[in-house]
Each structure stands twice: as structure tokens, then as C-alpha cells.
Protein backbone atom coordinates (compact mmCIF):
# COMPACT_ATOMS: atom_id res chain seq x y z
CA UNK A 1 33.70 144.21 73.88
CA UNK A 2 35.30 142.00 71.15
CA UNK A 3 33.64 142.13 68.32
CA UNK A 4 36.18 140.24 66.19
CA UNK A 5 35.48 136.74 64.87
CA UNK A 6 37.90 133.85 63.03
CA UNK A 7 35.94 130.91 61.28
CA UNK A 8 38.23 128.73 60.13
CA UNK A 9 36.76 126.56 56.28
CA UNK A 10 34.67 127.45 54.18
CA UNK A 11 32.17 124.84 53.61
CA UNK A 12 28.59 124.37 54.49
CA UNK A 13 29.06 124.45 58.89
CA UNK A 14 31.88 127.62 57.84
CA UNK A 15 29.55 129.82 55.24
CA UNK A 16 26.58 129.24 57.61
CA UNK A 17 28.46 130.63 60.95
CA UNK A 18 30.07 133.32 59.51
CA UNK A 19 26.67 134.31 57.43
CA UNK A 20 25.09 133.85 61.28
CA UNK A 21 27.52 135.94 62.97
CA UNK A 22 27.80 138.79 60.28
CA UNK A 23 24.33 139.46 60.18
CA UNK A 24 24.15 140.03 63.44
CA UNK A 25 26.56 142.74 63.14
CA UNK A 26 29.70 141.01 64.28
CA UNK A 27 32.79 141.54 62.09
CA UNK A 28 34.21 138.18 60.75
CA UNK A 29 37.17 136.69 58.95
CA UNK A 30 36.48 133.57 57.59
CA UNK A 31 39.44 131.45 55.94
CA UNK A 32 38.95 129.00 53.48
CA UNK A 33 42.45 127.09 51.56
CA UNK A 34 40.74 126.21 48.08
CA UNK A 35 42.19 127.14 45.77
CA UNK A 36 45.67 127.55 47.41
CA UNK A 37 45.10 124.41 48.61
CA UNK A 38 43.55 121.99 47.41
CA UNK A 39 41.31 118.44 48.90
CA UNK A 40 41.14 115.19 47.69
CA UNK A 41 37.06 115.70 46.83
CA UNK A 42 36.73 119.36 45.97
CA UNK A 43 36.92 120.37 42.23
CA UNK A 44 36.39 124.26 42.44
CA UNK A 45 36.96 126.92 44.82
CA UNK A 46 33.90 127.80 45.49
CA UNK A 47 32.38 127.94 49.19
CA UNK A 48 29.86 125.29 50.09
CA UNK A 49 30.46 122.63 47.09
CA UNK A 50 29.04 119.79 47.52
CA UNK A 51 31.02 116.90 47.12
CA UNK A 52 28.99 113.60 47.77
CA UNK A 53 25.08 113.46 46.78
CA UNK A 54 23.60 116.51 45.94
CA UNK A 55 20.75 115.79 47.99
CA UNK A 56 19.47 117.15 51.42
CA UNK A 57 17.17 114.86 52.48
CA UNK A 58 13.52 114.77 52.57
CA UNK A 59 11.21 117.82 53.03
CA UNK A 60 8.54 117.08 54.82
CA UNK A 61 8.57 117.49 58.58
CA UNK A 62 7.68 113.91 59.42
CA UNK A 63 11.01 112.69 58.34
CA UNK A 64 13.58 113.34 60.46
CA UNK A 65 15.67 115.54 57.74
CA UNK A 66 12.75 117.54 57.34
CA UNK A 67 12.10 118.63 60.16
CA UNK A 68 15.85 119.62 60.91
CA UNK A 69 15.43 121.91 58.01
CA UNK A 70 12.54 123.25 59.10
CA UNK A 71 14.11 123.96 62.22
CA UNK A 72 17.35 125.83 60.55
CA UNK A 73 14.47 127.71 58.23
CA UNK A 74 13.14 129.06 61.29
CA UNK A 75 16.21 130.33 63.01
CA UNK A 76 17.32 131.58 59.52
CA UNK A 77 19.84 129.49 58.06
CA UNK A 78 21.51 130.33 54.94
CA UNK A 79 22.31 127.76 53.85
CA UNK A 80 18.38 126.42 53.51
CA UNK A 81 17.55 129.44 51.83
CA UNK A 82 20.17 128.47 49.26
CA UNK A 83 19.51 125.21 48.90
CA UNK A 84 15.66 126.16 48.22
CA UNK A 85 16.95 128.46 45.50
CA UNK A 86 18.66 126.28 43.94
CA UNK A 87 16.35 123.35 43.84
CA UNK A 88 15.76 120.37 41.32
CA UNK A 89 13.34 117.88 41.37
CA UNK A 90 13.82 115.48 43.66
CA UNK A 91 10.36 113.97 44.61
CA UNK A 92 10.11 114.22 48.38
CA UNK A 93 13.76 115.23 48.88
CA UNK A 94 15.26 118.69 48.63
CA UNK A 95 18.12 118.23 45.87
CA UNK A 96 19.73 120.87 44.75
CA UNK A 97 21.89 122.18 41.42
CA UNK A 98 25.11 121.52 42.87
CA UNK A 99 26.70 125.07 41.23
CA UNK A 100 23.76 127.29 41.39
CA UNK A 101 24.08 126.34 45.31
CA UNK A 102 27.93 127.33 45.99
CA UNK A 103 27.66 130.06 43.57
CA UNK A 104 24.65 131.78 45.39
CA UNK A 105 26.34 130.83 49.06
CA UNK A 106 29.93 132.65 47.80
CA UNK A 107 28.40 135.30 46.66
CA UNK A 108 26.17 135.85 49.68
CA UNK A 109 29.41 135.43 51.64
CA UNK A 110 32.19 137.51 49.34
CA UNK A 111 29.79 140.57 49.44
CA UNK A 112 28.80 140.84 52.99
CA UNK A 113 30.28 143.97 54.67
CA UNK A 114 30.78 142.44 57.61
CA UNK A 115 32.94 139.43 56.31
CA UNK A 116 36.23 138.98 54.79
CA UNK A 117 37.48 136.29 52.90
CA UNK A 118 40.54 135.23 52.94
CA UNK A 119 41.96 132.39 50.67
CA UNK A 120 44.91 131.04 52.49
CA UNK A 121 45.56 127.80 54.85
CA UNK A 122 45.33 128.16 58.18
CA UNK A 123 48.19 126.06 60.07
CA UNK A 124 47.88 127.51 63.45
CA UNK A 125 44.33 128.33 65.70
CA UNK A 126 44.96 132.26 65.95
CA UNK A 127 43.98 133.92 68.98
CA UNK A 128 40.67 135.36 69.64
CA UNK A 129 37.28 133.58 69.73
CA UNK A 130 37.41 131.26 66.94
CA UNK A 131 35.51 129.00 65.07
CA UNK A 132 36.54 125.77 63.90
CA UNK A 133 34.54 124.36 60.67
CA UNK A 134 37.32 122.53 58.65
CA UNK A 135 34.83 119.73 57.98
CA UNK A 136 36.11 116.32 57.44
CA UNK A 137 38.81 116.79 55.09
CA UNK A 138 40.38 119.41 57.30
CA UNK A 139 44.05 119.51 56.37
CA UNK A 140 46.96 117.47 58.25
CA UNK A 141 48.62 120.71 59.92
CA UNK A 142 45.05 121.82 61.00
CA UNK A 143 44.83 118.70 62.18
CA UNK A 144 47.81 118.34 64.27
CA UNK A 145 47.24 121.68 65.88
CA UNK A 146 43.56 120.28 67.07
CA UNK A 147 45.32 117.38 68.50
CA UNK A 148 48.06 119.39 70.29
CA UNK A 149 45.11 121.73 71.38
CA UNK A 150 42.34 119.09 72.32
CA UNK A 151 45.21 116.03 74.11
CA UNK A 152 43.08 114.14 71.58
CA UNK A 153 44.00 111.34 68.76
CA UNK A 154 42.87 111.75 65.47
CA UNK A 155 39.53 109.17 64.81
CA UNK A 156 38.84 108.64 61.06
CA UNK A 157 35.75 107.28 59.15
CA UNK A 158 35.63 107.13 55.55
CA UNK A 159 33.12 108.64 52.46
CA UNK A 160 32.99 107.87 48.81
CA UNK A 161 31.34 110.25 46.10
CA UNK A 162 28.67 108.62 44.11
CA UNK A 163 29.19 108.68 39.66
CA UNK A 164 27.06 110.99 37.65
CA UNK A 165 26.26 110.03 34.12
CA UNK A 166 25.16 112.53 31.32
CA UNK A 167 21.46 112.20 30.65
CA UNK A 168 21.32 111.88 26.89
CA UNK A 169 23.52 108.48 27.26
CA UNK A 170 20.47 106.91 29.62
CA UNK A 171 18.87 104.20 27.31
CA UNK A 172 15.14 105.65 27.94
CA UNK A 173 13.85 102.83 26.42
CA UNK A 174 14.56 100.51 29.41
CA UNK A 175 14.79 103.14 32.03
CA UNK A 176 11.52 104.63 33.00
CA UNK A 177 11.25 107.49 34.83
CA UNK A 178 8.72 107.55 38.48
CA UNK A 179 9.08 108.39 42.18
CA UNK A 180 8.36 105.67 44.74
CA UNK A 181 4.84 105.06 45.34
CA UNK A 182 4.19 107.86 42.89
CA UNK A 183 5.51 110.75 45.50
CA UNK A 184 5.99 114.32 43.83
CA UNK A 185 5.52 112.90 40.23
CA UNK A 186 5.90 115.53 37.28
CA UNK A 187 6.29 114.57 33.92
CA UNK A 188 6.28 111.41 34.84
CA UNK A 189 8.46 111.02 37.69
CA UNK A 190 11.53 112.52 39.37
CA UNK A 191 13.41 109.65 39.42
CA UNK A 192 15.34 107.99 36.39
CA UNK A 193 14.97 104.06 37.08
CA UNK A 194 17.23 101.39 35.63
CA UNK A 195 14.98 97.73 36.32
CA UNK A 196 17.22 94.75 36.63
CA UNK A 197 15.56 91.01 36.78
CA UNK A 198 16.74 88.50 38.75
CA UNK A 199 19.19 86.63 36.45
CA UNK A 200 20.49 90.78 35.46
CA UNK A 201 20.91 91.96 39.22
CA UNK A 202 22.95 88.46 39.87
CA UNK A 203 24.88 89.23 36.91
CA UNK A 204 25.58 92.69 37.85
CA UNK A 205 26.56 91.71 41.72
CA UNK A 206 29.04 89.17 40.73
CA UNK A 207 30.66 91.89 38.35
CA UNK A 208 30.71 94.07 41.34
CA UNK A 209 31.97 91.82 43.15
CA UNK A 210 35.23 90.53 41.48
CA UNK A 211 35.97 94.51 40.34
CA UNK A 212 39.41 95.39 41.31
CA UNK A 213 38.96 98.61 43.21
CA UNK A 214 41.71 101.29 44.52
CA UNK A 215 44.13 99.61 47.16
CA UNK A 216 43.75 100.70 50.69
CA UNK A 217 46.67 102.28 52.70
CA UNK A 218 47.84 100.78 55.65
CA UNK A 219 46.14 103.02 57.99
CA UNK A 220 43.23 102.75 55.92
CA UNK A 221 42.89 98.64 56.57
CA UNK A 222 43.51 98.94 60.43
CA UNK A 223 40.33 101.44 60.78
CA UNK A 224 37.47 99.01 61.75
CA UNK A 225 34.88 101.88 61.25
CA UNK A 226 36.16 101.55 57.36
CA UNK A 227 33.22 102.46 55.13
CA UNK A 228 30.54 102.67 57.67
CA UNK A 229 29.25 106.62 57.10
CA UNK A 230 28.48 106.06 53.80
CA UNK A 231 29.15 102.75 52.74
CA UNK A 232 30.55 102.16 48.80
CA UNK A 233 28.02 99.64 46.40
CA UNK A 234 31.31 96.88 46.32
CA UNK A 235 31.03 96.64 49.72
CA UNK A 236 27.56 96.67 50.39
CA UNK A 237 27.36 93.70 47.77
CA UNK A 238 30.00 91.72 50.02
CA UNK A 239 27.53 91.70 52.71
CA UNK A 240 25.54 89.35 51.34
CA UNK A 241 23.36 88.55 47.48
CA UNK A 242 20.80 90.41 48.30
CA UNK A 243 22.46 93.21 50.38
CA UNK A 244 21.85 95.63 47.41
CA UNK A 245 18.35 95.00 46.67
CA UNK A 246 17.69 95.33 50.22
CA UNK A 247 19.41 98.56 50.12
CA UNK A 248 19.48 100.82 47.60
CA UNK A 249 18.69 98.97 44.54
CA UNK A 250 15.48 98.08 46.84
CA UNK A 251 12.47 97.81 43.65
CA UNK A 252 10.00 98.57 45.96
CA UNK A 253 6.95 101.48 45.03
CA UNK A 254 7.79 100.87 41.52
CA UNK A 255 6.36 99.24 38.51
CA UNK A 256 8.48 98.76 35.53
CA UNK A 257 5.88 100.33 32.62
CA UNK A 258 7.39 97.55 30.03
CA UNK A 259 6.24 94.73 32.25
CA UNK A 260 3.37 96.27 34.72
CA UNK A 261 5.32 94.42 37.25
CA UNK A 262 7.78 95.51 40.13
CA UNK A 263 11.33 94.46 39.23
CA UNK A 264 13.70 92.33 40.96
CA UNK A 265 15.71 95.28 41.65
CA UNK A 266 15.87 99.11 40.75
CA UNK A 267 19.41 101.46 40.44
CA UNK A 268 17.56 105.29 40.62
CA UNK A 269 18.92 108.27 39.17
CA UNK A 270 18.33 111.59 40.87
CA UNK A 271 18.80 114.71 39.07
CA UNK A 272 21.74 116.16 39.53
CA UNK A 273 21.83 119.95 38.19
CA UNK A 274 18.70 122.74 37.19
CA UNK A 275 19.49 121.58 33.47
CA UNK A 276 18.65 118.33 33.96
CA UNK A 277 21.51 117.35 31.52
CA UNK A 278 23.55 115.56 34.48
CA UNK A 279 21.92 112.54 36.56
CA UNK A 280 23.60 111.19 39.80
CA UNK A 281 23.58 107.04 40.83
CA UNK A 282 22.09 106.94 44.07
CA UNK A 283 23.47 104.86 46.53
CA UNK A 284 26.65 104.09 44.10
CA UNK A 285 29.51 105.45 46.26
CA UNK A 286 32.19 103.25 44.96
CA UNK A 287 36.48 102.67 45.33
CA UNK A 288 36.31 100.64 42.39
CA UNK A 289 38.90 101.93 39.74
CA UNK A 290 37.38 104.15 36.91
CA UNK A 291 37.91 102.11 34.07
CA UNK A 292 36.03 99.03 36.34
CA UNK A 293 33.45 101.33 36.81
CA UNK A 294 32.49 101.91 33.49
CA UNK A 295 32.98 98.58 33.01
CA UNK A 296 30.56 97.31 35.36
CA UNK A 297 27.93 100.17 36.00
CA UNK A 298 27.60 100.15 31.93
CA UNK A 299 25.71 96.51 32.93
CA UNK A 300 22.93 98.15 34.75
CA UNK A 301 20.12 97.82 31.90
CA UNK A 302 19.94 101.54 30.69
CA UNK A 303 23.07 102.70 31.50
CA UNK A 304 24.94 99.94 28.47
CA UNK A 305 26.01 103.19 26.79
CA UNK A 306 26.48 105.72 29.43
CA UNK A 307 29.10 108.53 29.85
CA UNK A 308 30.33 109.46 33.13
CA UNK A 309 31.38 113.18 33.88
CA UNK A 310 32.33 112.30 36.97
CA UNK A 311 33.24 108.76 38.96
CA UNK A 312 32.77 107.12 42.34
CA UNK A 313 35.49 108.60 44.39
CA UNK A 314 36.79 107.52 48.19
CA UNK A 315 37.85 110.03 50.55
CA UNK A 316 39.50 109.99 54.33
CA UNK A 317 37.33 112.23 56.38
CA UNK A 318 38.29 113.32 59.54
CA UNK A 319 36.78 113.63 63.15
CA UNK A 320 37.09 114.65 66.73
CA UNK A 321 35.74 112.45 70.05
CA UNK A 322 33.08 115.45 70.33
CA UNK A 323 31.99 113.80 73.92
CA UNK A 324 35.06 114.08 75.72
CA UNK A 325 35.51 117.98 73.86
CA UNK A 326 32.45 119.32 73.59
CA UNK A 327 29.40 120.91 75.08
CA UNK A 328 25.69 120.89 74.21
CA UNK A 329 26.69 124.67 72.51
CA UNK A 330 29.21 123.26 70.30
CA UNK A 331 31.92 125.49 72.73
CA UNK A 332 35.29 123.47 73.38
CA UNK A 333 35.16 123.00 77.36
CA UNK A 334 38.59 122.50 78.15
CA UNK A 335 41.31 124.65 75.98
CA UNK A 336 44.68 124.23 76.09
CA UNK A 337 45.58 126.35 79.76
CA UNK A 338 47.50 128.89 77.60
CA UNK A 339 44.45 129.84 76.05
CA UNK A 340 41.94 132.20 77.26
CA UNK A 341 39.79 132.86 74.23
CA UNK A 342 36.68 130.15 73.25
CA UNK A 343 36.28 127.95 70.88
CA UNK A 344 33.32 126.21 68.68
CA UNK A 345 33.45 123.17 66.45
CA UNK A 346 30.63 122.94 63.35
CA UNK A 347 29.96 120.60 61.11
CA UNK A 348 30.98 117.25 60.13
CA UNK A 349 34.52 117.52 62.19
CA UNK A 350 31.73 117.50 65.12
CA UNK A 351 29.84 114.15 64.54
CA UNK A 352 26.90 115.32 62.79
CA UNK A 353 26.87 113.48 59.45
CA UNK A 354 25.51 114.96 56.42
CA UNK A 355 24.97 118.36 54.78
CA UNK A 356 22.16 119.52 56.50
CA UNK A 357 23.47 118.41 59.82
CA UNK A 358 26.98 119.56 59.28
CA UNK A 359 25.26 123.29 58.25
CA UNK A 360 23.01 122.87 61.44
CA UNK A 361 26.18 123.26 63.78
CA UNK A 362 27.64 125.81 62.13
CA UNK A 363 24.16 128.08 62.70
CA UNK A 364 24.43 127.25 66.28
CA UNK A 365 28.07 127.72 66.63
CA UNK A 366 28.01 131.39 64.66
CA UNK A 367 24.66 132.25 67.12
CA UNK A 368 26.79 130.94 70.25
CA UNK A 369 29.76 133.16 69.32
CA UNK A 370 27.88 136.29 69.14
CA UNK A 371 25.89 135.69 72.22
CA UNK A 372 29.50 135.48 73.99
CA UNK A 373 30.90 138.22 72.65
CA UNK A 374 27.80 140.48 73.76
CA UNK A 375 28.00 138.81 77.38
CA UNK A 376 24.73 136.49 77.13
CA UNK A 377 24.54 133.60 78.40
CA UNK A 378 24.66 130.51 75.10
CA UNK A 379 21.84 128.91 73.60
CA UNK A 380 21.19 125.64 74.86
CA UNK A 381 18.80 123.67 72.33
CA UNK A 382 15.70 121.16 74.14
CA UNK A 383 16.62 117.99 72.95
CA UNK A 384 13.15 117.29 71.72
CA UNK A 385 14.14 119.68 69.02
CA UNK A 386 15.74 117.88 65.85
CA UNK A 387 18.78 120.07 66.41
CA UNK A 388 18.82 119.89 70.28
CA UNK A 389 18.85 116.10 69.98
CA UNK A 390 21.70 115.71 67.79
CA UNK A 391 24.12 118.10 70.08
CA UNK A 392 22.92 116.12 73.29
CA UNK A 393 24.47 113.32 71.14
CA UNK A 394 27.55 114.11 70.05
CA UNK A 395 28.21 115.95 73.67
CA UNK A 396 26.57 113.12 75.54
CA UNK A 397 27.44 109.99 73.77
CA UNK A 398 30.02 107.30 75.02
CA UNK A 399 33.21 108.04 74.18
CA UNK A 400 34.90 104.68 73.60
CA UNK A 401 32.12 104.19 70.78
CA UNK A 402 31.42 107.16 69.33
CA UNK A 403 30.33 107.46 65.12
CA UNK A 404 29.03 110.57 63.88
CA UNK A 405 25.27 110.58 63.54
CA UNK A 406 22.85 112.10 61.17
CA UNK A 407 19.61 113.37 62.12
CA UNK A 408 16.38 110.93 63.13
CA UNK A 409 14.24 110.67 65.79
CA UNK A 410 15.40 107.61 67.48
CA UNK A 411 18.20 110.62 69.37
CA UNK A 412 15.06 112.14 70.70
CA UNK A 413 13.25 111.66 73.92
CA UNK A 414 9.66 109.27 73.87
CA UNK A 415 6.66 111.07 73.77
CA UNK A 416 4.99 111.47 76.94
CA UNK A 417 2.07 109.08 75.53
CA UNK A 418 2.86 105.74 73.28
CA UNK A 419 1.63 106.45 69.63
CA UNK A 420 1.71 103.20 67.81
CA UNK A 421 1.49 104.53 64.40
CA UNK A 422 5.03 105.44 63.41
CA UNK A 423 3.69 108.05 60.65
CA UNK A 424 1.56 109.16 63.56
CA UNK A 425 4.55 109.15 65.61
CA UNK A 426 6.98 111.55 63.40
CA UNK A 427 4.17 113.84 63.46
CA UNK A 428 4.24 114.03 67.37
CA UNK A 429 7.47 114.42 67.69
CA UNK A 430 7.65 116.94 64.42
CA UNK A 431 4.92 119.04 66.38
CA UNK A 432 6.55 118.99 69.81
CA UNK A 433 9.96 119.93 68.50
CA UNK A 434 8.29 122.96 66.98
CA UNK A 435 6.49 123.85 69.87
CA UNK A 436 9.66 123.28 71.95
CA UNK A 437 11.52 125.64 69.60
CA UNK A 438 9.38 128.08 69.98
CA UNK A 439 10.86 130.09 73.48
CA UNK A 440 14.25 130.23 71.72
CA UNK A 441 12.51 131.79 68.31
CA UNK A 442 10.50 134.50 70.59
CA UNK A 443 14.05 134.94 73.21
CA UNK A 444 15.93 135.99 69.63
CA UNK A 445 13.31 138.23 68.35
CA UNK A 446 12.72 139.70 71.43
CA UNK A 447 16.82 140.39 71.61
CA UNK A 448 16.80 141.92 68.20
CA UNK A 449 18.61 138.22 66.90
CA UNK A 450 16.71 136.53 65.14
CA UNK A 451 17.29 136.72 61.38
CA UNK A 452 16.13 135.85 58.14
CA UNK A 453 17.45 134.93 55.22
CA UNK A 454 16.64 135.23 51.45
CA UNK A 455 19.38 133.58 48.97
């Protein structure tokens, strides 16, 4: 029996399979480039970084980001138990310290005896079974070896990194700090909030609007799914005045203290590291140039004097047609006929947008690999399950139109009875995914699989 297995990145879907397959006593070598090589979004070398938000999602199980976590706590996922470590405040989301998180997934990963790292590109798929977890900024000879493998073109979709301001240079006698609706307050709030008024926010959108931002490449233009993943403020505010207050300047659950009345409009800050020294703009993924964005973010009442560690940044990410490739276990079903070893795609390169969903498929992928490599048959997740749902997606979806998705329970079957209530209705399906999940949870045990996992 081969008990040899490649994962190929080292990001959240990478540390998560390899951590899956290792503890289950399967020898792995897991490649990651940084720092060889470097990305257009990564600053460090460490495993994991998070590059975008440093959020993943809301906790509780109602929401459909919950209860994918909840799901991934249950099988064991590393990555959750990390993230949970390495917690801020965050109200109702789990947000994390973005350094305390890669720091305590490397190390988890560098010092297990049954991996080893190695820091060096990979240019060609080696042989063996092999898994695939480049992510979305996988690199262009990667790339062109997935195409040559797969018969596929390369779709693209786009992502842009949201500024973070230091937390000292927040004017705190216009921004107030609260949570919507008052969720998770402590010490008055979670959330930094910068209130605009009506004449401010109109101000601010025309600013926004003329701001000369970073010209696109050619290839760039012709993409019609430009943007949509995770859409930057400039063009948000192009879709119309109010687009932004609509979105994520929405004012709503919150009463500015100064006035006792809810704002025209409301830019939060979410904090960004366990310090609380560093504050990230939510919803402000931007291409506007850096100088611009100082220029026009320093507008946003609060934020006149602010001073930005890091700015809004726009990346190409990178994706394959998962329906035509893919089955429901992540497992490539038709490799090249030269071939004979399998291989799994994780993570965002799948489909499944996000953090949490991109770490998802890498715990299924690493669990699929060893099952195959001890001659058991591959776990197929119910699709009433957060995590079953979103791989009968991206192996079931049309082809000609397929985006990558993130987790919510419009992907998962109706109940068997109408519940009008939506609350009511997240509950349902919260409880029947957990029931549903249930077998699988008792089939691992039973098999000795099942692990757990303390960060």
C-alpha cells in the first residue's frame, strides 16, 4: 500500500489536507513556493496568511458560515482550531489575529513527524496521489500544467484586499464604537463606526467616484466576471448613489451616541490583530491608487487623520470549471490517460469562495486521500450538510455559468415541511445538517479516523 502523499500550496485548503492526512498516519510532502517565490498578495512566508479580511464569518450555526464551521469542528479541522486560538473580537463573527493564526498553523505543520515541508515551486504534477491546493493565485507554470492535464482553459475572477488603518489615528470623538443591534457588545462594542450624514456620504461617493484607480490589463477588461467575488468600494459606488449604503456602509442597528439617531450611512472597522492596535475597513476592497486612497478614505468622518499600514490591493485569482473536472469527493475524474495515480483539488482553485470554504475542501480532500490509499471506498458528504451542499455545487453546477460560491443555505435541499420564519428556517436546516452528519462522524470513529484537533 502507498502510503506516500504530495499536497501541492501551502495555504488554508493545503495546511488543512496535509494536517488531515498526517494525523492519520499517512506520510506527506507538502510544497509551498513562498518565500522562493513570491504572490502578488502574500507579504510573509508563513503557511495559511490571510490575505483579504481577516474574518471567518459568523459563529453561530444559524448562519450559513456557522454552521460550516461547526461542521469542520466536528470532523476536526485544523484550521478551526486555529482560528479559535487566535481569536479577536468580532461580535458575531469569528475574526482572527491575522499572525497569531499562520504562526500557530506553520508551526503545527513544520513539526509534525509525519510531514515535510518543502519550500520550492512546483512546475510539474509529480507522480503519485497528489493533492492540488494552489489556491487562487496558483502560479502561471502550475497553471499551465493543470490546463495541459485537465484539456481545460484557464477561467479567472478577481479579489481586492481591504486597507487597515492604525487605531490610535481613529478620531474617537466621531467614531463610536457598537455591534449591530447591540450583538456581542464588550466595552462598548466590537465594531469601530465612522457615521457619515447625508450631505458627508454624497461627498464621500463622488470622491470615490472620480478617484483614478490602477489601470486594468487587457485581459483584465475582457473578463465579464471582473470584480464580482468580492467586489472593490469604487465599483460598488458606480452601481448606483446609494449602492454603498445599501451595502456595506448600510447604518442600519446603529445609533450614532452624538446624535441618538441612526446615521445616513456607517463605514465599520473590525479589529484586525489580538493587540487591537490595527483596525481593518470592512467592505473597502479597493484598485484605487494609494495615494487616492488616502486621499479619499481620510474623508470618512473619523478617519481625517488616519495612517494606513496597509492599502486596498487587487489581485487575479485563478480557477478551474470544477463541474466538468470534478466529483462530489473533490477527486479529478478524468486524468490525463498517461496517468494512473488520483488526484484532488481544495480550496479556492475549486469554486468554494472564502477562507472557511476554501479550508473545508482541503479537510475533505486530505480525508479522501487516505481513505484511497487504505482501499476504502471515499466519503461522499449528504448535501443537506453545509459542506455536502457546496461540493454537490461546484461538481453539479452548469458549466457554461459557473462562479465560485461561498457557503449558504440557498445550495441546500428544502426542508421536508415549509417553515416560514427564516430564523426558524436556518435552525432547521442547521439541525438536520447535524443530524445528517452524524453517520459519517460515527463511520470515522468507528474506523479509528476521526480526529481532533487542539491548536
Amino acid at each position: 500500500m502507498n502510503s506516500q502523499l504530495t499536497v501541492i500550496g501551502g495555504g488554508l485548503a493545503g495546511s488543512e489536507a496535509a494536517w488531515q492526512a498526517a494525523e492519520r498516519g499517512v506520510r506527506v510532502t507538502l510544497y509551498e513556493m513562498r518565500p522562493i517565490r513570491r504572490t502578488p498578495a502574500h507579504v510573509s512566508d508563513r503557511l495559511a496568511e490571510l490575505v483579504c479580511s481577516n474574518s471567518m464569518g459568523a459563529r453561530p450555526i444559524d448562519r450559513a458560515m456557522g454552521l460550516l464551521k461547526e461542521e469542520m469542528r466536528r470532523l476536526g479541522s485544523l484550521i478551526i482550531a486555529c482560528a479559535e486560538a487566535a481569536a479577536v473580537p468580532a461580535g458575531g463573527a469569528l475574526a482572527v489575529d491575522r499572525e497569531t493564526f499562520a504562526e500557530r498553523v506553520t508551526t503545527w505543520i513544520a513539526e509534525h513527524p509525519n510531514i515535510e515541508l518543502r519550500r520550492q515551486e512546483v512546475t510539474r504534477i509529480p507522480d503519485g496521489p497528489v493533492i492540488i491546493a494552489t489556491g487562487p493565485l496558483t502560479s502561471d507554470a502550475l497553471a499551465e500544467e493543470i490546463v495541459a492535464l485537465t484539456g481545460q482553459g484557464r477561467l479567472y475572477f478577481f479579489d481586492a484586499m481591504a486597507p487597515i488603518v492604525e487605531a490610535e489615528s481613529i478620531n474617537m470623538e466621531i467614531a463610536f464604537r457598537a455591534s449591530r443591534y447591540g450583538r456581542g457588545e464588550q466595552d462598548g462594542g466590537d465594531y469601530i463606526n465612522c457615521p457619515m450624514t447625508e450631505g458627508e456620504y454624497n461627498a464621500f461617493v463622488d470622491a470615490l467616484l472620480s478617484a483614478e484607480v490602477i489601470p486594468l490589463r487587457d485581459f483584465e477588461r475582457e473578463d465579464k466576471r471582473f470584480f464580482e467575488a468580492c467586489l472593490p468600494v469604487e465599483v460598488l459606488a458606480a452601481r448606483g448613489r446609494e449602492a454603498l449604503a445599501f451595502g456595506p456602509l448600510r447604518p442600519v442597528g446603529l445609533t450614532d451616541p452624538r446624535t441618538g439617531r441612526r446615521p445616513h450611512a456607517v463605514v465599520q472597522l473590525r479589529q484586525d490583530n489580538l493587540a487591537a492596535t490595527l483596525y481593518n475597513m470592512v467592505g473597502f476592497q479597493t484598485n484605487l491608487r494609494w495615494e487616492e486612497q488616502k486621499r479619499v478614505f481620510r474623508m470618512i468622518p473619523g478617519l481625517e487623520n488616519a495612517e494606513f499600514v496597509r492599502y486596498g490591493q487587487m489581485h487575479r485569482n485563478t480557477f478551474i470549471n470544477s463541474p466538468t473536472l470534478l466529483d462530489a469527493t473533490l477527486r479529478l475524474r478524468s486524468p490525463a490517460s498517461s496517468r494512473q495515480s488520483p488526484i484532488w483539488f481544495a480550496g479556492q482553485i475549486t469554486g468554494t469562495e472564502g477562507y472557511v470554504g476554501s479550508a473545508m475542501g482541503g479537510l475533505v480532500a486530505g480525508i479522501n486521500a487516505v481513505r484511497f490509499l487504505r482501499g476504502q471506498p471515499p466519503l461522499v458528504f449528504p448535501p443537506t450538510t453545509m459542506i455536502g451542499a457546496l461540493l454537490h455545487y461546484i461538481s453539479h453546477a452548469d458549466p457554461k455559468d459557473f462562479q465560485p460560491m461561498k457557503a449558504n443555505f440557498g445550495l441546500m435541499p428544502p426542508l421536508e415541511k415549509r417553515v416560514r420564519r427564516k430564523r426558524d428556517r436556518y435552525q432547521a436546516y442547521a439541525r438536520r445538517a447535524l443530524t445528517d452528519l452524524q453517520p459519517i462522524l460515527d463511520e470515522l470513529e468507528a474506523t479509528g479516523q476521526l480526529v481532533t484537533a487542539a491548536c
